[in-house]
C-alpha atoms as a PDB file:
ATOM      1  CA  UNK A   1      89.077  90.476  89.420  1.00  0.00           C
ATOM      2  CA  UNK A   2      92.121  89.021  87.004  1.00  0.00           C
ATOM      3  CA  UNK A   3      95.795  90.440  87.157  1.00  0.00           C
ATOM      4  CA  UNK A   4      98.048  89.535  84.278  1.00  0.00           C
ATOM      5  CA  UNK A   5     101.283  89.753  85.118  1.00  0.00           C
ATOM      6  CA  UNK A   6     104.194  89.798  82.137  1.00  0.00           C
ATOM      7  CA  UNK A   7     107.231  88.416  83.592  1.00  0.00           C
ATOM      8  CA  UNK A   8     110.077  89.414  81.297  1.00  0.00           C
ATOM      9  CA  UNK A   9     112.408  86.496  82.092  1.00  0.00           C
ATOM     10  CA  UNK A  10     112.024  83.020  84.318  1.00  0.00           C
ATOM     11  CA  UNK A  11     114.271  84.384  87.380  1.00  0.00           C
ATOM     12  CA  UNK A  12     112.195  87.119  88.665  1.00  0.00           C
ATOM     13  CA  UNK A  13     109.068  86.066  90.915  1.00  0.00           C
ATOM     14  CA  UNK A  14     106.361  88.035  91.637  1.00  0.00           C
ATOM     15  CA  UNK A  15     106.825  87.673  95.525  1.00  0.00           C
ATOM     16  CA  UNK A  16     104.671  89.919  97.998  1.00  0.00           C
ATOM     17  CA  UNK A  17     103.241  92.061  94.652  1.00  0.00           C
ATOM     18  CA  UNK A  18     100.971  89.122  93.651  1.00  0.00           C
ATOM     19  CA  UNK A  19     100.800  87.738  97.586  1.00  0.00           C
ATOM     20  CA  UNK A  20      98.845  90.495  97.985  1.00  0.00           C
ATOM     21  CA  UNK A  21      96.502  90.688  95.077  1.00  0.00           C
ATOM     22  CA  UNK A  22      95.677  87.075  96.083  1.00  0.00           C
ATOM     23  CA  UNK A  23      94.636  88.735  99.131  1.00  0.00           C
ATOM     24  CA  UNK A  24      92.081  90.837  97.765  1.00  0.00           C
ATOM     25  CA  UNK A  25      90.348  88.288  95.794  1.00  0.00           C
ATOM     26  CA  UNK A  26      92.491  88.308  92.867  1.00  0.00           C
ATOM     27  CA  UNK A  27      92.995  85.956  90.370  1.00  0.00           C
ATOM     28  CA  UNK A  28      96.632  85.679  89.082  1.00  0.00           C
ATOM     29  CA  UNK A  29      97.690  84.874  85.735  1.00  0.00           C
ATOM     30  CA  UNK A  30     101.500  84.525  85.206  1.00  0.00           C
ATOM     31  CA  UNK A  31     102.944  85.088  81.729  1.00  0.00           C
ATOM     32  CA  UNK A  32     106.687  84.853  80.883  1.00  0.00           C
ATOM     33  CA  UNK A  33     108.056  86.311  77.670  1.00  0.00           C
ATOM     34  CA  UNK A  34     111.991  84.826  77.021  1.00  0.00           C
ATOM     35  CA  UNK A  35     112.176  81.455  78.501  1.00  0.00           C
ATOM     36  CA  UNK A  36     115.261  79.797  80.438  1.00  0.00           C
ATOM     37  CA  UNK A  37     116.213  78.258  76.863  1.00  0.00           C
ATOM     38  CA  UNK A  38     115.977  81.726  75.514  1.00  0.00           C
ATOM     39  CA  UNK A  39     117.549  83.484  78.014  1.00  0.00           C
ATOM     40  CA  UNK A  40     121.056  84.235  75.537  1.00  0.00           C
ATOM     41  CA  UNK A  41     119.259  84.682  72.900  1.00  0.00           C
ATOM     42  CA  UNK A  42     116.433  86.807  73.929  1.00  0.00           C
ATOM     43  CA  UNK A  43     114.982  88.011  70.873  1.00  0.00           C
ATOM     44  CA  UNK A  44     112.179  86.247  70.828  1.00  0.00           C
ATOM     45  CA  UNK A  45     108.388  87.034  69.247  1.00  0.00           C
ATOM     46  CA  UNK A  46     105.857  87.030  72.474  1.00  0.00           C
ATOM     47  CA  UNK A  47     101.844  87.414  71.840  1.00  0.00           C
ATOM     48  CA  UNK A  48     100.419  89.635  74.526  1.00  0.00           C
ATOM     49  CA  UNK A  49      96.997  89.053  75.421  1.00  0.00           C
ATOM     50  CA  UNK A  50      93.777  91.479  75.070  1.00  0.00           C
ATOM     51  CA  UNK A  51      94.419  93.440  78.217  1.00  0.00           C
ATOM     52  CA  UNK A  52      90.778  94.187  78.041  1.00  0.00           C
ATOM     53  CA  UNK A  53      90.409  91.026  79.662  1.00  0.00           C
ATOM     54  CA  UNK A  54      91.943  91.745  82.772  1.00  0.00           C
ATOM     55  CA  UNK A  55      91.422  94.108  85.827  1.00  0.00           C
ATOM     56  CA  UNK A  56      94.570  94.922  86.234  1.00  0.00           C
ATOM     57  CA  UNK A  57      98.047  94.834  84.365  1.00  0.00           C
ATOM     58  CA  UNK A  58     101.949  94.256  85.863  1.00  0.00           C
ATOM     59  CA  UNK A  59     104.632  94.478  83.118  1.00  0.00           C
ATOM     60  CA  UNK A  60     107.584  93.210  85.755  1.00  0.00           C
ATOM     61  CA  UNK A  61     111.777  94.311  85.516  1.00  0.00           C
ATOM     62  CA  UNK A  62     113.888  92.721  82.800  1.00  0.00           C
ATOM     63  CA  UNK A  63     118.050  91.665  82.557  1.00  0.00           C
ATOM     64  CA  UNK A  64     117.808  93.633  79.035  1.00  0.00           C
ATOM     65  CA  UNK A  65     117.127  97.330  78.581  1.00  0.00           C
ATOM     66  CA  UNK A  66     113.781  98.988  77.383  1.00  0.00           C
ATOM     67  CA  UNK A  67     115.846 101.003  75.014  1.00  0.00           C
ATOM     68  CA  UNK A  68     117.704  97.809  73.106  1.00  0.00           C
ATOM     69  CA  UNK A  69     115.230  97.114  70.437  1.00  0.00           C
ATOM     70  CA  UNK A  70     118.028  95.137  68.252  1.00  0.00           C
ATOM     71  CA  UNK A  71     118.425  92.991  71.451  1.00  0.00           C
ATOM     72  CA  UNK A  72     114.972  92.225  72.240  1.00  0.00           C
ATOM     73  CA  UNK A  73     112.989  94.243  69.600  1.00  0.00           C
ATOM     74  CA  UNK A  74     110.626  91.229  68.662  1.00  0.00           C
ATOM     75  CA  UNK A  75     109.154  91.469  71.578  1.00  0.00           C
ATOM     76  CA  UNK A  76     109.509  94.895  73.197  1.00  0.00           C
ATOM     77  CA  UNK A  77     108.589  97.117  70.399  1.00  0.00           C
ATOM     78  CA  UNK A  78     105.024  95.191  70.324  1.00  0.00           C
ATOM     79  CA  UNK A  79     105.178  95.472  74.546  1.00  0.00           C
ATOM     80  CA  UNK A  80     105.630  99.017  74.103  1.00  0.00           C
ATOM     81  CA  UNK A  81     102.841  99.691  72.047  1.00  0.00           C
ATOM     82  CA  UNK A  82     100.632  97.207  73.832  1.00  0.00           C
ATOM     83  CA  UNK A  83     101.154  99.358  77.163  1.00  0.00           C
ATOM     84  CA  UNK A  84     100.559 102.611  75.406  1.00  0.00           C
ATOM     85  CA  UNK A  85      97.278 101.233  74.208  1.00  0.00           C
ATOM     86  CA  UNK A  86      95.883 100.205  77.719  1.00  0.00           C
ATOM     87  CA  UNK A  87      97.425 103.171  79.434  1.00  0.00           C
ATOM     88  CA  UNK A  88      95.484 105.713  76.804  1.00  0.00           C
ATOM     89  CA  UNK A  89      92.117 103.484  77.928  1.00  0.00           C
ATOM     90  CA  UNK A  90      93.249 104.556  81.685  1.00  0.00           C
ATOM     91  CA  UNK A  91      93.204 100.652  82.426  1.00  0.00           C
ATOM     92  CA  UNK A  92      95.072 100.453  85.473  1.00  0.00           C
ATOM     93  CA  UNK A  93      99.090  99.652  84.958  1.00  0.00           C
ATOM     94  CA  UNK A  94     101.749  98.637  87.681  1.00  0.00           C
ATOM     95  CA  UNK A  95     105.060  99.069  86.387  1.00  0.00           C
ATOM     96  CA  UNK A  96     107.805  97.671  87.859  1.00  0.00           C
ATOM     97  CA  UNK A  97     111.596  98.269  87.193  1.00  0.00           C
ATOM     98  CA  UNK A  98     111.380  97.721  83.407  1.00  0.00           C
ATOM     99  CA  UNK A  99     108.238  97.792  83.651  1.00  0.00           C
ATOM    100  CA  UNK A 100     108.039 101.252  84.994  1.00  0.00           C
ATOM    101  CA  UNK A 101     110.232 101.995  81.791  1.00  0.00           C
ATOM    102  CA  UNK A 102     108.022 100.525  79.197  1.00  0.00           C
ATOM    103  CA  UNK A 103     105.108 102.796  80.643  1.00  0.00           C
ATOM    104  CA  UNK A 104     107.831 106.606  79.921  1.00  0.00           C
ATOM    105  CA  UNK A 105     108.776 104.723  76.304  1.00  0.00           C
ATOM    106  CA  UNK A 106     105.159 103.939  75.844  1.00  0.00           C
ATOM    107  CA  UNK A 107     103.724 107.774  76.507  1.00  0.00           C
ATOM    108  CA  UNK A 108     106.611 109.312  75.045  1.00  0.00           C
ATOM    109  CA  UNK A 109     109.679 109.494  77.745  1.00  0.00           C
ATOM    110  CA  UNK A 110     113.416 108.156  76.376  1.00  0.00           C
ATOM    111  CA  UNK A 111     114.450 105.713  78.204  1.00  0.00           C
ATOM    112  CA  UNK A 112     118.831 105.350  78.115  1.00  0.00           C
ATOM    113  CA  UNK A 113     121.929 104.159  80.530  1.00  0.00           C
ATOM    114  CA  UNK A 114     122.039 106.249  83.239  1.00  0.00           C
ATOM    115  CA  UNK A 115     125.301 107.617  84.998  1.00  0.00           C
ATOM    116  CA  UNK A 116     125.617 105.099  87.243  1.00  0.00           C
ATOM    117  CA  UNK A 117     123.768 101.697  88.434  1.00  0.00           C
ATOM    118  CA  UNK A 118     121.742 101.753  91.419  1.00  0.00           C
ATOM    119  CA  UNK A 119     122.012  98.194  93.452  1.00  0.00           C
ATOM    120  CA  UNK A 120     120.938  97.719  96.752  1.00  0.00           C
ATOM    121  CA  UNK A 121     118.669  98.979  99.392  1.00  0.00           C
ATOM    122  CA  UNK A 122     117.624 102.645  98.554  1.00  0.00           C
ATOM    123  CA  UNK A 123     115.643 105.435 100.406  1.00  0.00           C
ATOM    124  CA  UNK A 124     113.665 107.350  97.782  1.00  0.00           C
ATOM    125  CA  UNK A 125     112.551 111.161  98.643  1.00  0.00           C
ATOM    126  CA  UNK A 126     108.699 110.856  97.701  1.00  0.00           C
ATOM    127  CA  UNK A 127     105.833 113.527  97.478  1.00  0.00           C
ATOM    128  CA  UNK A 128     103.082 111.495  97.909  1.00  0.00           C
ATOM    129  CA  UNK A 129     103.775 109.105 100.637  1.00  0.00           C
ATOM    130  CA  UNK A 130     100.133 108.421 100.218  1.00  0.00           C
ATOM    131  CA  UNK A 131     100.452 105.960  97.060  1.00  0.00           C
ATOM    132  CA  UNK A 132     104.592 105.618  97.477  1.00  0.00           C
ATOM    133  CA  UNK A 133     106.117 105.472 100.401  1.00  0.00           C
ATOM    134  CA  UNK A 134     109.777 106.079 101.082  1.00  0.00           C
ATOM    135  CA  UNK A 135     111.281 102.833 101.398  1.00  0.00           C
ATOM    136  CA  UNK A 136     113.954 101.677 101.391  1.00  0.00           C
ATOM    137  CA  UNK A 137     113.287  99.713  98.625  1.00  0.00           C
ATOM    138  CA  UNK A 138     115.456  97.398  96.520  1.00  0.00           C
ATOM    139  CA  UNK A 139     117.285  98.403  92.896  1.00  0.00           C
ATOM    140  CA  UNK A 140     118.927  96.819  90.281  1.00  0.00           C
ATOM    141  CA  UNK A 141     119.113  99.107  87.374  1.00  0.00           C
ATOM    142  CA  UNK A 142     121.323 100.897  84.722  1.00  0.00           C
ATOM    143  CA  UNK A 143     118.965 102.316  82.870  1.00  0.00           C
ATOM    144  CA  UNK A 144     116.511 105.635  83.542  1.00  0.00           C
ATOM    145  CA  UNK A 145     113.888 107.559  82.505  1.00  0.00           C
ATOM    146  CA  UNK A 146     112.631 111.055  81.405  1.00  0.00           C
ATOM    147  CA  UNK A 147     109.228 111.496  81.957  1.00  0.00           C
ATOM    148  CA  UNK A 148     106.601 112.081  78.976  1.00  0.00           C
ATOM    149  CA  UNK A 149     104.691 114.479  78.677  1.00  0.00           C
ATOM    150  CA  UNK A 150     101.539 114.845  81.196  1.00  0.00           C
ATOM    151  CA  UNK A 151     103.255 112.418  83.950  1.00  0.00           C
ATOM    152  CA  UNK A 152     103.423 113.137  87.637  1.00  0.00           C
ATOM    153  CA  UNK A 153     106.661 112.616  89.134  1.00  0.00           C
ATOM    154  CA  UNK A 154     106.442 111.477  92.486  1.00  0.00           C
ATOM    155  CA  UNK A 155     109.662 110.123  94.007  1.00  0.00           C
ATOM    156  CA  UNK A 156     113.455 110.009  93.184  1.00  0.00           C
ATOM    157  CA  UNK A 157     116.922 109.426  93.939  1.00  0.00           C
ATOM    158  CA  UNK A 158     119.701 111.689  93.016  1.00  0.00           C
ATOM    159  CA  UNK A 159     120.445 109.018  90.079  1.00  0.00           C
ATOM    160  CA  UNK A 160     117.301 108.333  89.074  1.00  0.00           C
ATOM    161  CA  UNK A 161     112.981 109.490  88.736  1.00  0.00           C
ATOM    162  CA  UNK A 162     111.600 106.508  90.812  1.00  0.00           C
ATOM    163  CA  UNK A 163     107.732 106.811  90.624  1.00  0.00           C
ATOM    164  CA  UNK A 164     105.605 108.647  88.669  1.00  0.00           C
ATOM    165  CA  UNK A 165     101.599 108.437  87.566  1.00  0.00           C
ATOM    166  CA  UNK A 166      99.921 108.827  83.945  1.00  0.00           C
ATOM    167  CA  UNK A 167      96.516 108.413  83.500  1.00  0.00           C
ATOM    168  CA  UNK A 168      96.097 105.448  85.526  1.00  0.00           C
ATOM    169  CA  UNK A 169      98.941 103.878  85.666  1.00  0.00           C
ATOM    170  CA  UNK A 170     102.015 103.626  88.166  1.00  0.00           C
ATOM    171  CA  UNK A 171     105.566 103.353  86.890  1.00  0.00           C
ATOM    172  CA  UNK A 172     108.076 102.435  89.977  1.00  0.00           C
ATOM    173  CA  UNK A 173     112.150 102.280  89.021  1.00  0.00           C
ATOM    174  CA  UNK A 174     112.613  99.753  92.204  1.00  0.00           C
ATOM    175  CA  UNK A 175     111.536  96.531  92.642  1.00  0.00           C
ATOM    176  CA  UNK A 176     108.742  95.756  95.079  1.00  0.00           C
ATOM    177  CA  UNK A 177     108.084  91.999  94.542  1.00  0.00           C
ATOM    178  CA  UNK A 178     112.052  91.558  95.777  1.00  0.00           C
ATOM    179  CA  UNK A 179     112.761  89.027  98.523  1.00  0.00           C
ATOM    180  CA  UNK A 180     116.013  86.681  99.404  1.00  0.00           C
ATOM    181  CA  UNK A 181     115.059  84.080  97.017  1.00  0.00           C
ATOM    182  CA  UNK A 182     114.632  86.843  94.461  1.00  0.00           C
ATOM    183  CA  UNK A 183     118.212  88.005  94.552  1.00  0.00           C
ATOM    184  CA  UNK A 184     119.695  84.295  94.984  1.00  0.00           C
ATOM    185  CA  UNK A 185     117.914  83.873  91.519  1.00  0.00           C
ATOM    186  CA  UNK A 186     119.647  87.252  89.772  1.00  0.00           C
ATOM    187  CA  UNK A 187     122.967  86.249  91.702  1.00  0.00           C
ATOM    188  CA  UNK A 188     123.428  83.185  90.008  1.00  0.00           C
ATOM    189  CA  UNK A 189     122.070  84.748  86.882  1.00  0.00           C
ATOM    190  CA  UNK A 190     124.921  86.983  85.744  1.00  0.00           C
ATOM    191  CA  UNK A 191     124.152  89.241  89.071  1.00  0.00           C
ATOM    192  CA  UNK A 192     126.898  88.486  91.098  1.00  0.00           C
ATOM    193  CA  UNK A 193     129.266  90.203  88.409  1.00  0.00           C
ATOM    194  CA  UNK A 194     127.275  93.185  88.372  1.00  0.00           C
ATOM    195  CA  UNK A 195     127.218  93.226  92.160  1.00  0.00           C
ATOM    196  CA  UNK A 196     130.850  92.865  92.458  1.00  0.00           C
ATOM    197  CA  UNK A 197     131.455  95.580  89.604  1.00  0.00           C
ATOM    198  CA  UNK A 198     129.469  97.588  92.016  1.00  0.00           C
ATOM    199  CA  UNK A 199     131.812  97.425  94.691  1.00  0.00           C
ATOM    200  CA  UNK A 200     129.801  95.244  96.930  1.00  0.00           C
ATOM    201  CA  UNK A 201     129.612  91.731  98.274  1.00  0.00           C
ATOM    202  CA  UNK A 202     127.381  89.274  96.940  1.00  0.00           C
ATOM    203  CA  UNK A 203     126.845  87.713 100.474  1.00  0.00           C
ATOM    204  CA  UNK A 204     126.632  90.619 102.549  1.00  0.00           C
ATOM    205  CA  UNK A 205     124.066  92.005 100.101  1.00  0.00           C
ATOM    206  CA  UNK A 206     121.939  88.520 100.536  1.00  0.00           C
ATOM    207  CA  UNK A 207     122.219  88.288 104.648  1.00  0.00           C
ATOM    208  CA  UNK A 208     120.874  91.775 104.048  1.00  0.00           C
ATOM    209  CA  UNK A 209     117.583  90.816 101.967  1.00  0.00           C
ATOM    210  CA  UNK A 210     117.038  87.998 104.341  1.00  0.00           C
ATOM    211  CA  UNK A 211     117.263  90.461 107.089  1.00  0.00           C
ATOM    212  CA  UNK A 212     115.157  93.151 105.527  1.00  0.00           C
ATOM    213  CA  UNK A 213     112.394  90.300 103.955  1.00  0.00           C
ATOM    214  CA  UNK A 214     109.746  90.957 106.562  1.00  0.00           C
ATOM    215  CA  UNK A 215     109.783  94.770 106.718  1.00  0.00           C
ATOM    216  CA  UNK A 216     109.966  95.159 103.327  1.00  0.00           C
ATOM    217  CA  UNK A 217     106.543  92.724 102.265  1.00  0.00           C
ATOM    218  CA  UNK A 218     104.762  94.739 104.497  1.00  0.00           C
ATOM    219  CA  UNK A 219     106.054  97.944 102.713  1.00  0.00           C
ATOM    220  CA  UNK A 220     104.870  95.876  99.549  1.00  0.00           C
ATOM    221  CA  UNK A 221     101.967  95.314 101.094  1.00  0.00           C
ATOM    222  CA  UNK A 222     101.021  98.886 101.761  1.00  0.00           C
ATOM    223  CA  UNK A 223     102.024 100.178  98.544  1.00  0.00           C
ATOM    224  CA  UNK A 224      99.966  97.374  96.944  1.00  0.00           C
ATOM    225  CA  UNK A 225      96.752  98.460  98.569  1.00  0.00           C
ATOM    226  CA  UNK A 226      97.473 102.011  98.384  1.00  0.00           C
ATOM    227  CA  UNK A 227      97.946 101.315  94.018  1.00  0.00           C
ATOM    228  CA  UNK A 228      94.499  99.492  93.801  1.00  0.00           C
ATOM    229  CA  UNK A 229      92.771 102.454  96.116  1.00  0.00           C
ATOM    230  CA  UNK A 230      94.136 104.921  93.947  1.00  0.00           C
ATOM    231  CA  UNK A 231      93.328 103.426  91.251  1.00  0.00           C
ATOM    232  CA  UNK A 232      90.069 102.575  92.086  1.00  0.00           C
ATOM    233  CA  UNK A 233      89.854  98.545  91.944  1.00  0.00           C
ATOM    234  CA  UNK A 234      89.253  98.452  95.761  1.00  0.00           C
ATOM    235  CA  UNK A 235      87.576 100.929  98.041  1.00  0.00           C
ATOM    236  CA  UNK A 236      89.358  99.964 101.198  1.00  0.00           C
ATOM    237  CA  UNK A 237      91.948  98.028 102.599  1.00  0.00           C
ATOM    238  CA  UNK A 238      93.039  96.597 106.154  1.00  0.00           C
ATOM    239  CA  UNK A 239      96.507  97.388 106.858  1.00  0.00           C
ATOM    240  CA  UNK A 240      98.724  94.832 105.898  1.00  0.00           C
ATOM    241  CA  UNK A 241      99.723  92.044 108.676  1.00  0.00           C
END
């Protein structure tokens, strides 16, 4: 089986998300859209594959908002309807952060700032611990969705929707593939400002992914397999070690 995955910008690995589609037998293929060179001026035009030839498709998060089409609209207007167009052929989508918002723009949601950022380690209240479990999970966002029309919410925060199904696909608001080396990445990518805008401290924040690291891959883990049992690419899976 193939995974693409669309990485939106070069600081954001895929981390215990693709660890464990390796570990089912899958093969991996990396794609990012704006390049370190491109990284201020983002607006770049992007040629996304035929997702028919792939198993399984990851649109990852993003620094820029789903909603900023004069910002990034070379490339995220064509993402959008690229997404809507496998989603509609119930090929199986994992969206993650930004991701997760391309899938509500895609089938009709609006996507806009929310009222407040959510950074850090979050519990989410979820209804189907089956497919999402409760976390906590890690969040970097300003942005949020409304969910389109025929979507099953699943989880949230009083900020923010943070999971929700259509068709076959899985949008998530938090950020699964996050470990320490993650969030050293975003840090020295413009994150530390946000972080301390936030209220918080940079370090404190990292001790506390390094700390976390472990428990949360295994949370990745299990929300991994539960995706590709629910969505039918695997029939099984041994619980994650």
């Amino acid at each position: 089986m193939k995974a693409l995955i669309i990485q939106h910008d070069h600081v954001s690995p895929t981390g215990a998300v693709s660890e464990r589609l390796r570990h089912h037998g899958f093969e991996i293929e990396e794609r990012v859209v704006v390049s370190k060179e491109h990284y201020e001026n983002p607006n770049v035009t992007f040629d996304f594959p035929d997702w028919n030839d792939y198993d399984l498709i990851i649109p990852m998060g993003s620094p820029w908002g789903v909603w900023d089409d004069a910002c990034i609209g070379n490339w995220v207007i064509p993402e959008v309807e690229w997404v809507r167009s496998a989603v509609l052929a119930n090929k199986p989508v994992f969206g993650i952060c930004f991701g997760g918002q391309l899938i509500a723009r895609a089938m009709g949601g609006v996507v806009a700032p929310g009222p407040k950022a959510e950074i850090g380690w979050t519990w989410i209240s979820t209804e189907a611990p089956e497919l999402v479990g409760s976390g906590p999970w890690f969040q970097f966002h300003y942005d949020r969705w409304t969910l389109p029309e025929g979507a099953v919410e699943l989880a949230r925060t009083p900020v923010a929707s943070q999971a929700f199904t259509i068709h076959n696909a899985l949008a998530l608001q938090f950020h699964p593939e996050f470990d320490a080396n993650t969030l050293k990445s975003w840090l020295e990518w413009e994150g530390e400002k946000a972080v301390i805008s936030d209220g918080q401290d940079p370090a404190v924040m990292h001790w506390q992914a390094e700390h976390e690291q472990q428990a949360g891959r295994e949370r990745t883990f299990e929300l991994v397999d539960n995706f590709l049992k629910w969505s039918k690419l695997i029939e099984d899976a041994e619980p994650p070690q």
